[in-house]
Protein backbone atom coordinates (compact mmCIF):
# COMPACT_ATOMS: atom_id res chain seq x y z
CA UNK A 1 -198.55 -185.59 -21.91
CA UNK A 2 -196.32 -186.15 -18.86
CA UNK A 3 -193.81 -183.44 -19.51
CA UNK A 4 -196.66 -180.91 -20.17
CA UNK A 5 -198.35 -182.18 -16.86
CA UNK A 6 -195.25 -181.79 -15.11
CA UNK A 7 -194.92 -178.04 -16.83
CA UNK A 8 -197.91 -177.51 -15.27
CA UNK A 9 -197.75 -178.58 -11.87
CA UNK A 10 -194.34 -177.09 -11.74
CA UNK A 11 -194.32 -173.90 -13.81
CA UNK A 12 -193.15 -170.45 -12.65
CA UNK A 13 -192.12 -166.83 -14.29
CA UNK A 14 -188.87 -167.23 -12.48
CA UNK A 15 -187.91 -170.36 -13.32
CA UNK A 16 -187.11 -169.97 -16.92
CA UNK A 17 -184.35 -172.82 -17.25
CA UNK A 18 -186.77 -175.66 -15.71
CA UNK A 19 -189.69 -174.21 -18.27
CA UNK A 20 -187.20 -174.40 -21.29
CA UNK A 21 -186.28 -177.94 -20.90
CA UNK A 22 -190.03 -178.57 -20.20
CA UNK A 23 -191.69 -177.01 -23.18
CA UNK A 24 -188.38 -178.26 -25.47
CA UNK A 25 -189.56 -182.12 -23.99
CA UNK A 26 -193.22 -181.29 -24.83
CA UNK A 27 -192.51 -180.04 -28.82
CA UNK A 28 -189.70 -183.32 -29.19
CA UNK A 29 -192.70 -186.47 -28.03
CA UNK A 30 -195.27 -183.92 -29.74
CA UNK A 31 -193.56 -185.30 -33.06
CA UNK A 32 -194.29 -188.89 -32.58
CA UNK A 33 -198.29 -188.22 -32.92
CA UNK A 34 -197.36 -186.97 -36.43
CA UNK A 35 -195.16 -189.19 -37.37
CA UNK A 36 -198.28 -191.66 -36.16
CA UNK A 37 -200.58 -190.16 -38.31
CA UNK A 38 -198.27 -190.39 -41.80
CA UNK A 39 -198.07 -194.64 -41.16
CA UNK A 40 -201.58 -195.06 -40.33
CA UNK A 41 -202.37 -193.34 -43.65
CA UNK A 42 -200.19 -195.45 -45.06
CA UNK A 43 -201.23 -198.18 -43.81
CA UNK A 44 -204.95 -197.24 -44.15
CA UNK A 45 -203.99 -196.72 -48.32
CA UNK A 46 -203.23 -200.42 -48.20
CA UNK A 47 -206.47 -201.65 -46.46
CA UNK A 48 -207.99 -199.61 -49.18
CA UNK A 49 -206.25 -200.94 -51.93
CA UNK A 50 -206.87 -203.91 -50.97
CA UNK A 51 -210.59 -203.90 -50.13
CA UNK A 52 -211.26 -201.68 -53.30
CA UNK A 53 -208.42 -202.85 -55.34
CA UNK A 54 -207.71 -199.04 -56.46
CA UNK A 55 -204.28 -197.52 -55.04
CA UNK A 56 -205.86 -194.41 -53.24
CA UNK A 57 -202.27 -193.75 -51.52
CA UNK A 58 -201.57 -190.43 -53.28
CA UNK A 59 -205.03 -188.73 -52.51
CA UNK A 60 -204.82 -190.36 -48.59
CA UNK A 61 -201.50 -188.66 -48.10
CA UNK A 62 -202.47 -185.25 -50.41
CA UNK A 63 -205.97 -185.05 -48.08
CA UNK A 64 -203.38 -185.28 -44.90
CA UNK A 65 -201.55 -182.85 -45.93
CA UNK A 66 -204.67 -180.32 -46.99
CA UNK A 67 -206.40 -181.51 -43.58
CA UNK A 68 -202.66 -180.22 -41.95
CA UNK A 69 -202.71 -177.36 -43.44
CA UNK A 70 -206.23 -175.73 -43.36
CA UNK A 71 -205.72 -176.99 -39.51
CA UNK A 72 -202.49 -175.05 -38.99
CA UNK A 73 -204.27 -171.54 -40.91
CA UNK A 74 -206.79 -172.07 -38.50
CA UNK A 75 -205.16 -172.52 -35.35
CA UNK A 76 -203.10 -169.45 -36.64
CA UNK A 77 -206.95 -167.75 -36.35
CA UNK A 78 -208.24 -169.20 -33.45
CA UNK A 79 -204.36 -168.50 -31.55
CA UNK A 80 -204.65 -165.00 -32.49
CA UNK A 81 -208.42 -164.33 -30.59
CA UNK A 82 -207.09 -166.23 -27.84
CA UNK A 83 -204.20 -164.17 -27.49
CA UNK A 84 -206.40 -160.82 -27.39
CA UNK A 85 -208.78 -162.59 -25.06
CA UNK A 86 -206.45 -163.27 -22.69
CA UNK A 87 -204.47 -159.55 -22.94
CA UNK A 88 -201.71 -160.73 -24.50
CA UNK A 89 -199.08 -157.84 -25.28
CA UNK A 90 -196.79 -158.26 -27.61
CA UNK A 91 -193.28 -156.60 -26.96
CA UNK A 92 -194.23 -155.89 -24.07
CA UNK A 93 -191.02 -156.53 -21.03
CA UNK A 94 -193.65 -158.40 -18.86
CA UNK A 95 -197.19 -159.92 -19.09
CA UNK A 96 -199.78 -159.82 -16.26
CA UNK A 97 -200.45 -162.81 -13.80
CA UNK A 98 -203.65 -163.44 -15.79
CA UNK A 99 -201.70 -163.67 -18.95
CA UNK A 100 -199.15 -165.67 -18.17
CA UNK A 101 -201.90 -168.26 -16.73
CA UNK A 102 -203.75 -167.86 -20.22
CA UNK A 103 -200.24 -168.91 -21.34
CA UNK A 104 -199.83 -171.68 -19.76
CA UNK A 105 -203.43 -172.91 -20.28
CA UNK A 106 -202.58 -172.79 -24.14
CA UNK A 107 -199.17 -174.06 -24.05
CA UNK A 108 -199.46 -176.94 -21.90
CA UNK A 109 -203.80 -178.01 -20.96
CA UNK A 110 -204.35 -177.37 -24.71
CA UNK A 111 -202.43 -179.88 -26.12
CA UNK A 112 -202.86 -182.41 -23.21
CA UNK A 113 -206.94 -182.35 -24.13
CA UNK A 114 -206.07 -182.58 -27.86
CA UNK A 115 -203.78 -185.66 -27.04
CA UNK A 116 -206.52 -187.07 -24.99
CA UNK A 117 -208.57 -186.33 -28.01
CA UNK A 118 -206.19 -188.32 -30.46
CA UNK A 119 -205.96 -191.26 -28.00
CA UNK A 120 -209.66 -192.02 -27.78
CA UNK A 121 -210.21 -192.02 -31.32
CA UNK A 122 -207.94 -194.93 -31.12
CA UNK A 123 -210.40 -197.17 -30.06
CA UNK A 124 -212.10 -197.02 -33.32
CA UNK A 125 -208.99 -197.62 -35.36
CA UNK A 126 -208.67 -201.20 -35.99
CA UNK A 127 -206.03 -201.95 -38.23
CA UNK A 128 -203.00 -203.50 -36.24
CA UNK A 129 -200.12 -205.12 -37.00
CA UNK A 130 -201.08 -208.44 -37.37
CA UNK A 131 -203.70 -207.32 -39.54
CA UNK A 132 -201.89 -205.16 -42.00
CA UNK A 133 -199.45 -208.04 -42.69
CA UNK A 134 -202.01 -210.25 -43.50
CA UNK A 135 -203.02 -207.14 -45.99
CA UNK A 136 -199.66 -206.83 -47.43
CA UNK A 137 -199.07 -210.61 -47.81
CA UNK A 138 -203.01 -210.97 -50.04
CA UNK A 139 -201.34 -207.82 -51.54
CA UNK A 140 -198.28 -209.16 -52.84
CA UNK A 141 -200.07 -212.37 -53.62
CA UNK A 142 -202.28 -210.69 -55.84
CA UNK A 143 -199.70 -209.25 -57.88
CA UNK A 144 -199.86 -206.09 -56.88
């Protein structure tokens, strides 16, 4: 969030070096929330298994994926409204001041709110790491 907050505070048309590095910082710690998600379904699979004593991992990571994809298609959907809402023009040499604020609004307040999103509905995830070794430990002691 701080390199899109920054982006914000700091952007301008003219400075297109500054905005580069900005937006390249925003898509590189944008991957870590991913990367998040895969070992907390992982790690949810074994709660699961354990609890249930069914290994669910292969429909937990298939739903992921689904969930990813049906969310990308419609992002695609909702992006593309936006875009006309706004007056986005495609090809076009340059974009109006209203436009390039619309712009900014998606590339940068967008994600912030769905970050803010992601880290609230942290509070109600309570596997941690003490936790999940205690999981993996009845696991293995199981047999399993």
């Amino acid at each position: 969030m701080v390199p899109s907050l920054i982006l914000w505070l700091t952007f301008s048309p003219e400075n297109v070096t500054c905005t580069l590095i900005l937006l390249a910082c925003v898509m590189a710690f944008c991957q870590g929330g991913s990367l998040i998600t895969w070992m907390m379904v992982t790690d949810c699979a074994d709660e699961l298994r354990w609890k249930t004593k069914k290994n669910a991992a292969g429909i937990a990571s298939s739903t992921l994926t689904f969930s990813n994809k049906f969310g990308s298609a419609l992002g695609a959907f909702v992006l593309g409204g936006v875009l006309d809402l706004i007056g986005y023009l495609p090809g076009a040499q340059a974009q109006t001041a209203g436009t390039l604020h619309g712009l900014l609004i998606l590339m940068v307040l967008t994600p912030v709110c769905g970050q803010l999103l992601s880290l609230f509905s942290m509070i109600f995830y309570t596997l941690n790491k003490k936790n999940h070794q205690a999981i993996c430990m009845k696991l293995l002691g199981d047999g399993e």
